[in-house]
N, C-alpha and C. Protein backbone atom coordinates (compact mmCIF):
# COMPACT_ATOMS: atom_id res chain seq x y z
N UNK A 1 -5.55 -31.81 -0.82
CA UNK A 1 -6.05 -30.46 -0.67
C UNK A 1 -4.87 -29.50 -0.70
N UNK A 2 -5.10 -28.30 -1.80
CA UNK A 2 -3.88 -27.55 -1.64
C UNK A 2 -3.90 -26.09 -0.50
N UNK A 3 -2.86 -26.30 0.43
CA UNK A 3 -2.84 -25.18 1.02
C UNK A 3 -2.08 -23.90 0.84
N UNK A 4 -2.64 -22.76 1.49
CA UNK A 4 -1.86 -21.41 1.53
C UNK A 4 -0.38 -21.04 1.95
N UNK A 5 0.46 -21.28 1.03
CA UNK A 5 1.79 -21.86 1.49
C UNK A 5 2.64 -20.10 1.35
N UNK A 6 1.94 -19.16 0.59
CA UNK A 6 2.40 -17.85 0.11
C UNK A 6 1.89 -16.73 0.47
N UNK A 7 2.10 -15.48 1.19
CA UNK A 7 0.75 -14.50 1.01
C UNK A 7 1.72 -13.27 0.88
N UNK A 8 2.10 -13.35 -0.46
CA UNK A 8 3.58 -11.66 -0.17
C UNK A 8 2.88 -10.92 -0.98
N UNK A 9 3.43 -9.46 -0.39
CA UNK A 9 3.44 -8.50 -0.92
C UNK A 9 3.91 -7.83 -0.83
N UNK A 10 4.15 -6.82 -2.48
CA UNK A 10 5.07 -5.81 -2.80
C UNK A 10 4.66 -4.73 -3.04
N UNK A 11 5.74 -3.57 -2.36
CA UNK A 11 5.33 -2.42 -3.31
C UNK A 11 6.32 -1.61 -4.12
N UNK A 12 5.85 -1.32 -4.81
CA UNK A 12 6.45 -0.57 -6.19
C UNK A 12 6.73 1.40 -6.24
N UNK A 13 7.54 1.59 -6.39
CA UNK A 13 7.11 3.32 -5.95
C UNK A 13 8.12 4.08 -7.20
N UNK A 14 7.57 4.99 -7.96
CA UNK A 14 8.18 5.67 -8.48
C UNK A 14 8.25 7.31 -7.67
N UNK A 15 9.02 7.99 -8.21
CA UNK A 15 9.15 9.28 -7.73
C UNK A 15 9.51 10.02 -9.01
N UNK A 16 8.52 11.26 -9.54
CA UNK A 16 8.87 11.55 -10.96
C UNK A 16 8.60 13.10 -10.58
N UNK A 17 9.85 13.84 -10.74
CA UNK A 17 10.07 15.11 -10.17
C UNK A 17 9.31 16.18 -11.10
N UNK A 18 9.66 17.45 -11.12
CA UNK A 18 8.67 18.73 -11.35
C UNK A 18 9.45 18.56 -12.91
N UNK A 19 10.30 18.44 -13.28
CA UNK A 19 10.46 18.14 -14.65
C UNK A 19 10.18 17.18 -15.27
N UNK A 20 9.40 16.27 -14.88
CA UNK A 20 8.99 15.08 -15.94
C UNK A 20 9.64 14.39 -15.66
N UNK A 21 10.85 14.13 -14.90
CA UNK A 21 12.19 12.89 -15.05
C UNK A 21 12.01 12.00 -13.78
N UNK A 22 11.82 10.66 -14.03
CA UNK A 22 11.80 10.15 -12.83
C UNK A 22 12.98 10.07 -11.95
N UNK A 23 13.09 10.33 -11.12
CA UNK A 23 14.67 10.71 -10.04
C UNK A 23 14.85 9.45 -9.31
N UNK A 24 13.72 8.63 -8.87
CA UNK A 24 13.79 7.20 -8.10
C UNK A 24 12.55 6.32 -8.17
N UNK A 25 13.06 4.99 -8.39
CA UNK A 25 12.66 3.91 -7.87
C UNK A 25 12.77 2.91 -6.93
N UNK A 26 11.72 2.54 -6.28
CA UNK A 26 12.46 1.62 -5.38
C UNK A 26 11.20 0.62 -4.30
N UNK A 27 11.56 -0.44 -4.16
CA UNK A 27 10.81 -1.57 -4.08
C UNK A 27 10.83 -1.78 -2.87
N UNK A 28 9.94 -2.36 -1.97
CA UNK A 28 9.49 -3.26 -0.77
C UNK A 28 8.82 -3.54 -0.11
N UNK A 29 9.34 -4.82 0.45
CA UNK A 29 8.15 -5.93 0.93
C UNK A 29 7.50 -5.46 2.07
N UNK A 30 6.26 -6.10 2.08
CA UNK A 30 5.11 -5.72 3.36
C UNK A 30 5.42 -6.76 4.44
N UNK A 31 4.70 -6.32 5.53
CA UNK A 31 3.94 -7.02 6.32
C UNK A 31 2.85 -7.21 6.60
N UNK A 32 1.93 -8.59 6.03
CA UNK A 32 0.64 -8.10 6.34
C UNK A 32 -0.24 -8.59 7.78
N UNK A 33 -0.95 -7.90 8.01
CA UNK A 33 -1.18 -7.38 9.92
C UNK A 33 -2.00 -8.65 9.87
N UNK A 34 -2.12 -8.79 11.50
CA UNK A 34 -3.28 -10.05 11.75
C UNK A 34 -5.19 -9.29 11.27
N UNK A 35 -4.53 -8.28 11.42
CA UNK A 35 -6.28 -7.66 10.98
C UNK A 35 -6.21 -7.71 9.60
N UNK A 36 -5.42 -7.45 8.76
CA UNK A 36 -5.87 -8.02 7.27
C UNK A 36 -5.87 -9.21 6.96
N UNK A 37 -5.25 -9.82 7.80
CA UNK A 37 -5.65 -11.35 7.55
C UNK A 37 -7.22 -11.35 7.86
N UNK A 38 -7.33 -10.92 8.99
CA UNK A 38 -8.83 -11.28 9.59
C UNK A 38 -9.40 -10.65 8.56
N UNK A 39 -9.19 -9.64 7.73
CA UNK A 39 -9.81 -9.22 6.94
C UNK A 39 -10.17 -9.89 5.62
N UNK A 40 -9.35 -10.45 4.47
CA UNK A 40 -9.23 -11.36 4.01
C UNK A 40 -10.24 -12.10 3.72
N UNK A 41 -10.00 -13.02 5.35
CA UNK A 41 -11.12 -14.27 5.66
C UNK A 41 -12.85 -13.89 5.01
N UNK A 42 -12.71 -12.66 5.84
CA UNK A 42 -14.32 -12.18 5.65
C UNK A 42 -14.51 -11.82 4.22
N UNK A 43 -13.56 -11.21 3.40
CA UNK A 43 -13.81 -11.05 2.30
C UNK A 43 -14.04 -12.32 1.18
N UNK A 44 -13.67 -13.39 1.53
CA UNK A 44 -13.66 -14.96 1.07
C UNK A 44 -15.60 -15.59 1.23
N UNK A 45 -15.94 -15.05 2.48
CA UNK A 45 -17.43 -15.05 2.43
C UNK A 45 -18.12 -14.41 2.82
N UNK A 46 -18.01 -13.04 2.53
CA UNK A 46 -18.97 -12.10 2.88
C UNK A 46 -19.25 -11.07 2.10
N UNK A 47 -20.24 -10.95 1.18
CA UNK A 47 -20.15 -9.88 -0.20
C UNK A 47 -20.32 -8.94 0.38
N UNK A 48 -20.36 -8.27 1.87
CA UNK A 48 -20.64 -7.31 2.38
C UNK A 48 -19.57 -6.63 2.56
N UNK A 49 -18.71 -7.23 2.83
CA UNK A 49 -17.27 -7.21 3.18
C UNK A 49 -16.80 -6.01 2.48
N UNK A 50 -15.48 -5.17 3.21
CA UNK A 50 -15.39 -4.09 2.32
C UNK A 50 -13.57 -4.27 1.79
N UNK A 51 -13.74 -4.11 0.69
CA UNK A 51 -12.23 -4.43 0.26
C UNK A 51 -10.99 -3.55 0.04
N UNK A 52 -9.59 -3.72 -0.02
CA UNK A 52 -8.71 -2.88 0.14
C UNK A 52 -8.73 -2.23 -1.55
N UNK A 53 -8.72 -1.11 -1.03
CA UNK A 53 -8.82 0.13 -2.36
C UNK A 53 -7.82 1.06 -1.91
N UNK A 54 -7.27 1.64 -0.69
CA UNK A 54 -6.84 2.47 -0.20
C UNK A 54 -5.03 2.46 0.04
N UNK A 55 -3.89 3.64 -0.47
CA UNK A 55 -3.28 3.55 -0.05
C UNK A 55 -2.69 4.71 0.82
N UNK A 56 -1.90 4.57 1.28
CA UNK A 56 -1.75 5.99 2.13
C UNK A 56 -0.21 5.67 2.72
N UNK A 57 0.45 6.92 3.12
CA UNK A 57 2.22 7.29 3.28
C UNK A 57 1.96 7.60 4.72
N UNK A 58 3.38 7.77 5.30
CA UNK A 58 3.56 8.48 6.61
C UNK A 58 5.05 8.28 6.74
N UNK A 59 4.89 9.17 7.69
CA UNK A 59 6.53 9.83 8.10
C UNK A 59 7.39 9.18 9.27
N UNK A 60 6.41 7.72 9.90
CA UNK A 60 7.37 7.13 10.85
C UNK A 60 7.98 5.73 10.22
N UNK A 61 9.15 6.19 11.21
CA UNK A 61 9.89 4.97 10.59
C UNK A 61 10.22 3.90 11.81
N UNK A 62 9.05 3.72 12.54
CA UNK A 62 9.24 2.44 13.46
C UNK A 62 8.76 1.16 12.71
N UNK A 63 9.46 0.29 13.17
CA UNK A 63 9.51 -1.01 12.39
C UNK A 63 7.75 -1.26 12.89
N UNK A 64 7.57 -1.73 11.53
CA UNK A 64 5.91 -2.60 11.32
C UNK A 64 6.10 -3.37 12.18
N UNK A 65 4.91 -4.08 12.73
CA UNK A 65 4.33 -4.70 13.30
C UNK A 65 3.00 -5.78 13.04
N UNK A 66 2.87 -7.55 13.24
CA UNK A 66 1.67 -7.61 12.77
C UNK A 66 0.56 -7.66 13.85
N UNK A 67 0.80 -6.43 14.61
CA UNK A 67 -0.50 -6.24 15.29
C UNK A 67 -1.09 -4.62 15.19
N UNK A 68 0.17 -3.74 13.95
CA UNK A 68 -0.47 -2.63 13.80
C UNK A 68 -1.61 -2.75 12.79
N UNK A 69 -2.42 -1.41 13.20
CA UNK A 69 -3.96 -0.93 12.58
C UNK A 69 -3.80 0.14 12.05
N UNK A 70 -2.52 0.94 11.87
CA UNK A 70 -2.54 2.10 11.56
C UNK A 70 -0.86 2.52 11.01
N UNK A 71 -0.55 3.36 10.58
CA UNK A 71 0.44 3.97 10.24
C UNK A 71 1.22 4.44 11.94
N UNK A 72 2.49 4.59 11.40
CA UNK A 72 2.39 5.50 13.14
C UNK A 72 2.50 6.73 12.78
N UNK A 73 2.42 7.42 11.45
CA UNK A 73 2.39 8.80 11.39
C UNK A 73 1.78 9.08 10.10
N UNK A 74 0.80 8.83 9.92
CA UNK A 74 0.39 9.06 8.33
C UNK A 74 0.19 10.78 8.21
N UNK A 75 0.68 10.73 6.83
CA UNK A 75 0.17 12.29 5.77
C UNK A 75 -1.04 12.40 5.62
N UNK A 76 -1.49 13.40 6.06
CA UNK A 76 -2.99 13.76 5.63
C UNK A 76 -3.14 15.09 5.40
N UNK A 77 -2.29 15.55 4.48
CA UNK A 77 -1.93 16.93 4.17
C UNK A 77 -1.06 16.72 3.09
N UNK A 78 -0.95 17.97 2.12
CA UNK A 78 -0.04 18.12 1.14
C UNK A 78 0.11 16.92 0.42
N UNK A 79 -1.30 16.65 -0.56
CA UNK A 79 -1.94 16.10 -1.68
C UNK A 79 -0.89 14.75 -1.39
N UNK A 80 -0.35 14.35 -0.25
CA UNK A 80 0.17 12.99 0.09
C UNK A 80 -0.58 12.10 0.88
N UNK A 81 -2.23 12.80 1.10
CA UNK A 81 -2.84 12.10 1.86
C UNK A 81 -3.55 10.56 1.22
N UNK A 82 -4.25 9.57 2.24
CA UNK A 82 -4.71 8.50 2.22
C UNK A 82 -6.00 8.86 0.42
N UNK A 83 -5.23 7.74 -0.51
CA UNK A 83 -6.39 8.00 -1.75
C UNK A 83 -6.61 6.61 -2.07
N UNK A 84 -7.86 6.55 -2.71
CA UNK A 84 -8.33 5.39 -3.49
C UNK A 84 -7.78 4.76 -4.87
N UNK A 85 -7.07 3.91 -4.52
CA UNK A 85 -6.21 3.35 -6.13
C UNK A 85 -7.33 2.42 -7.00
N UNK A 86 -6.96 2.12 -8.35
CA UNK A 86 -7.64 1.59 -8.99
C UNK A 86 -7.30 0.50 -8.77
N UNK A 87 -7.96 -0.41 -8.91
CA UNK A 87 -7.58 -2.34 -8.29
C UNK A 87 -7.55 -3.23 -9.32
N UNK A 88 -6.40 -3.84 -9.74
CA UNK A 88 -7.47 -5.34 -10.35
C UNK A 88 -6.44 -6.77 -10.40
N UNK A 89 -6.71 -7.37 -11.25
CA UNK A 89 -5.92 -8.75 -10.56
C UNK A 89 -5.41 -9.11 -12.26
N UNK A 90 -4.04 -9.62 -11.51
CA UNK A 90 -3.24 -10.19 -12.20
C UNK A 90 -2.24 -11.26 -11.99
N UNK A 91 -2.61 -11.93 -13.30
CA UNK A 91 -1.69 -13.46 -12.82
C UNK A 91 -0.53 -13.72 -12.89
N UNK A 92 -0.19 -14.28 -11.60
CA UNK A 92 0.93 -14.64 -10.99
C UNK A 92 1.00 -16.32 -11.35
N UNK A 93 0.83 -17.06 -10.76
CA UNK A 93 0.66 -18.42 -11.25
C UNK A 93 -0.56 -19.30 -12.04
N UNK A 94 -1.70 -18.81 -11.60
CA UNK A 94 -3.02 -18.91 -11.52
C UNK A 94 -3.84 -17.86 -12.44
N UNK A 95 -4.93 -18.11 -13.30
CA UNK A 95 -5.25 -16.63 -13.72
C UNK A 95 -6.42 -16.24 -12.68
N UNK A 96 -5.65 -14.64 -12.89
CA UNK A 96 -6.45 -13.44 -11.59
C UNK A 96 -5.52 -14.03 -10.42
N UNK A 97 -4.86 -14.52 -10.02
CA UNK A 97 -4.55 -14.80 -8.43
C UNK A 97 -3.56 -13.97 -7.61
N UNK A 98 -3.30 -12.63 -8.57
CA UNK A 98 -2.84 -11.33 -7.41
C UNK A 98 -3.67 -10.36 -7.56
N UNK A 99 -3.52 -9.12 -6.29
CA UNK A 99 -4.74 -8.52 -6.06
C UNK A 99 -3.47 -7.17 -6.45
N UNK A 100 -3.92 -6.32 -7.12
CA UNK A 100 -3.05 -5.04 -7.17
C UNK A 100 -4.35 -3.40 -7.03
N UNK A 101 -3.19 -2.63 -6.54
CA UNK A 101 -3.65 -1.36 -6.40
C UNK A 101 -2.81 -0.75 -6.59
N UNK A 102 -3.23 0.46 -7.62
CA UNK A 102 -2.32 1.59 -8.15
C UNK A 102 -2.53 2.90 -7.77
N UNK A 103 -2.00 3.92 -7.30
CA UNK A 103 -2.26 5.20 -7.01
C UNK A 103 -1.23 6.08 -7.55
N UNK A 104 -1.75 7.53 -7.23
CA UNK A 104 -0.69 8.28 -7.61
C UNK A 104 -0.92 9.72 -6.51
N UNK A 105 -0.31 10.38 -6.60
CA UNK A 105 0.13 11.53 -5.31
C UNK A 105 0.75 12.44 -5.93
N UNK A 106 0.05 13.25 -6.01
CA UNK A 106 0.92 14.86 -6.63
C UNK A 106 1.24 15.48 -5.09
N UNK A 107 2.38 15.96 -4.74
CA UNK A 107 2.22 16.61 -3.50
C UNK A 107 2.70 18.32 -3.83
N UNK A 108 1.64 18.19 -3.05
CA UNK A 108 1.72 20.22 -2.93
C UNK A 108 2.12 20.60 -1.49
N UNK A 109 3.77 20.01 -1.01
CA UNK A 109 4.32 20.42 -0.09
C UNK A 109 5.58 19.16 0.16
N UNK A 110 6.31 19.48 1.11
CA UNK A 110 7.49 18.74 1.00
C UNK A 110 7.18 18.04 2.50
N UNK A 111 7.70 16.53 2.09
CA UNK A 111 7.77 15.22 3.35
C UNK A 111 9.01 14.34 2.81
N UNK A 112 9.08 13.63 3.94
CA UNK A 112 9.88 12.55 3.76
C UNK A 112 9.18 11.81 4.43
N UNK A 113 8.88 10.57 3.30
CA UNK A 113 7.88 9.05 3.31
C UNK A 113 8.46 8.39 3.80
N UNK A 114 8.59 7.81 4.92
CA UNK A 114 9.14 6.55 5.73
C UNK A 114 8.12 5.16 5.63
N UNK A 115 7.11 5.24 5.01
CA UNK A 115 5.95 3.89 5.75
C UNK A 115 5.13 4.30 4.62
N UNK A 116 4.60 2.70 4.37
CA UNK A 116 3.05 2.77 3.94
C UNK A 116 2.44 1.89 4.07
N UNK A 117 1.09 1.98 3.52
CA UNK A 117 0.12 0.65 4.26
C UNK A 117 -1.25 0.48 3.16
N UNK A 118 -1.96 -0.10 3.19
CA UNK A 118 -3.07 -0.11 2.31
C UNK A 118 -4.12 -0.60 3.45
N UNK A 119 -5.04 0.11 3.26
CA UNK A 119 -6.73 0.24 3.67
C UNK A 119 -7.63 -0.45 2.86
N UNK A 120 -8.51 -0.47 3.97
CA UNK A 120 -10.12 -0.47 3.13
C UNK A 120 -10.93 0.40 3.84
N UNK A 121 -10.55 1.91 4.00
CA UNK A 121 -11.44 2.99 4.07
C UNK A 121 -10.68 4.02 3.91
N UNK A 122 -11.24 5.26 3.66
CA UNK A 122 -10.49 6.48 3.10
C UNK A 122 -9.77 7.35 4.53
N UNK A 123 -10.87 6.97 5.73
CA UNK A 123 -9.97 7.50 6.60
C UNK A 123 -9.66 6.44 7.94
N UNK A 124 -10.19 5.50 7.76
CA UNK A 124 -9.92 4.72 8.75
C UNK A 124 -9.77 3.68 8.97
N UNK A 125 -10.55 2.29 9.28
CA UNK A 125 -10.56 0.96 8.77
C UNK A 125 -9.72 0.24 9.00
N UNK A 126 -9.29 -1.10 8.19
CA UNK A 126 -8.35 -2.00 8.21
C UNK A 126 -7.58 -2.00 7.81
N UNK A 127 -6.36 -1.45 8.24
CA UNK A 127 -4.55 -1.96 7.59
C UNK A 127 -4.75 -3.21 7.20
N UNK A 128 -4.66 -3.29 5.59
CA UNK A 128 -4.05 -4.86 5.38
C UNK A 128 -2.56 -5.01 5.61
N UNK A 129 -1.55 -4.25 5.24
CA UNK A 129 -0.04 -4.16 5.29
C UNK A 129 0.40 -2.96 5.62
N UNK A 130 1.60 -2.88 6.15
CA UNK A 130 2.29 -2.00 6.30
C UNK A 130 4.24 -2.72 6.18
N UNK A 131 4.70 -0.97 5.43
CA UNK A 131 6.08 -1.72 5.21
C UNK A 131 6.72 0.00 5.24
N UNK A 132 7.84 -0.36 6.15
CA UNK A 132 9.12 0.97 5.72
C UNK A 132 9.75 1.14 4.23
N UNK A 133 9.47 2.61 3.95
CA UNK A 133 10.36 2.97 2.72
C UNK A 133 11.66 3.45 2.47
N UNK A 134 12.27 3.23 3.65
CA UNK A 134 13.07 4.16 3.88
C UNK A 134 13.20 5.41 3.60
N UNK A 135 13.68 6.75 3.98
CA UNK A 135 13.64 8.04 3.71
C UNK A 135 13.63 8.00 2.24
N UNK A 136 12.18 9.13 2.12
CA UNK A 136 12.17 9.08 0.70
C UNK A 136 11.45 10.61 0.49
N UNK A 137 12.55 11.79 0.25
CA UNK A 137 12.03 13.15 0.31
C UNK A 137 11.40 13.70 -0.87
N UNK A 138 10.26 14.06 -0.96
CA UNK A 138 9.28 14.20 -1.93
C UNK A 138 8.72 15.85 -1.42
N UNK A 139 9.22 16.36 -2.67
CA UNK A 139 8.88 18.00 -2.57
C UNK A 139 7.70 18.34 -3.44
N UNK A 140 7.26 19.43 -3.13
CA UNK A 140 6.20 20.37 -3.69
C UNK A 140 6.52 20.17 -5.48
N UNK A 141 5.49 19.70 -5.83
CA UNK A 141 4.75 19.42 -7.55
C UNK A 141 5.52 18.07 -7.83
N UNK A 142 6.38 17.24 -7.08
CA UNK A 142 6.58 16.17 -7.35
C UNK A 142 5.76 14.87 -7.54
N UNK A 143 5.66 13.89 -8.48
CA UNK A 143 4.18 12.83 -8.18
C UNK A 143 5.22 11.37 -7.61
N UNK A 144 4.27 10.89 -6.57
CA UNK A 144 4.60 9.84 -6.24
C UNK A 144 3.89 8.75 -7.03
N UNK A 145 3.69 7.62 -7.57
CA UNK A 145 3.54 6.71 -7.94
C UNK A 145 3.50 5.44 -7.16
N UNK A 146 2.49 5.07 -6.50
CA UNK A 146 2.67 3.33 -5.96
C UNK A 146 1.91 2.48 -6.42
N UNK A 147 2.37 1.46 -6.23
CA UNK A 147 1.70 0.24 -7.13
C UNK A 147 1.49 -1.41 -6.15
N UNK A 148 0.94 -1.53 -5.13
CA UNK A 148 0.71 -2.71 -4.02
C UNK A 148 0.55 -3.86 -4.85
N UNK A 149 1.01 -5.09 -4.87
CA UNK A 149 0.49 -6.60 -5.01
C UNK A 149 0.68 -7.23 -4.23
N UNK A 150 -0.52 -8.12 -4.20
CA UNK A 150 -0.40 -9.02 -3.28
C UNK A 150 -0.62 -10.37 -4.02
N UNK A 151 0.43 -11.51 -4.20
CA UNK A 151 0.10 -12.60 -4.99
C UNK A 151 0.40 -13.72 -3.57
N UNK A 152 -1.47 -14.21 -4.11
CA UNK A 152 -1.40 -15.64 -3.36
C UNK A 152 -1.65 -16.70 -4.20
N UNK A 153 -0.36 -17.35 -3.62
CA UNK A 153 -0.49 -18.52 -4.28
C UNK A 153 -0.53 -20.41 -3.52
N UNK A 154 -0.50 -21.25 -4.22
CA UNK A 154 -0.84 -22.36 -3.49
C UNK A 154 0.60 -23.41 -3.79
């Protein structure tokens, strides 16, 4: 019997300024919470189940945790708030056996992104992951770009 020996995930982030030019990239790994695990599970047998679509930023930079449920400071203002990415799966070892979500963020005001996390609700729900971005200052008409995978493999 093969077991769950893998469950990572990445995220991907561009930053593409008011002139068209992308100014930064830059990559990193999650943590994913005991509630997205628990979440997961249910999604394995329960078509009711509601699945991660959601990503969303925030401005603290205390180290993740896998017993957080939440951001410790999420944006919910200045077009950096919590949005629905498009999802679909791509193979990693297996065909279909990573789960991805893509979004994008025009912001109409200036932050610096420390954290992010992915949901399965627009304002509330289940953290599957959360991971520090380190300071990442994103001004007015700039688009953020993220891109979550999660490849499990056996």
């Amino acid at each position: 019997m093969d077991t769950l020996k893998n469950l990572k995930g990445v995220y991907n982030f561009t930053i593409t300024g008011t002139d068209g030019v992308i100014r930064d990239t830059f990559r990193v790994e999650n943590l994913v919470t005991n509630a997205g695990f628990a979440q997961l599970a249910l999604l394995a047998g329960d078509a009711a189940a509601v699945p991660f679509t959601y990503l969303a930023v925030g401005t603290s930079s205390t180290a993740p945790a896998v017993t957080d449920t939440a951001l410790g400071a999420e944006i919910t203002t200045i077009g950096l708030e919590r949005v629905a990415g498009t999802v679909s799966r791509v193979t990693t070892n297996v065909t279909n056996d990573t789960y991805r979500v893509t979004t994008t963020w025009t912001a109409t005001g200036s932050a610096t992104v420390e954290e992010v996390g992915v949901f399965n609700d627009a304002t509330t729900g289940t953290m599957l992951s959360h991971a520090l971005t380190t300071s990442k200052a994103i001004s007015s008409g700039e688009i953020l770009t993220g891109v979550y995978t999660l490849a499990i493999a056996v």
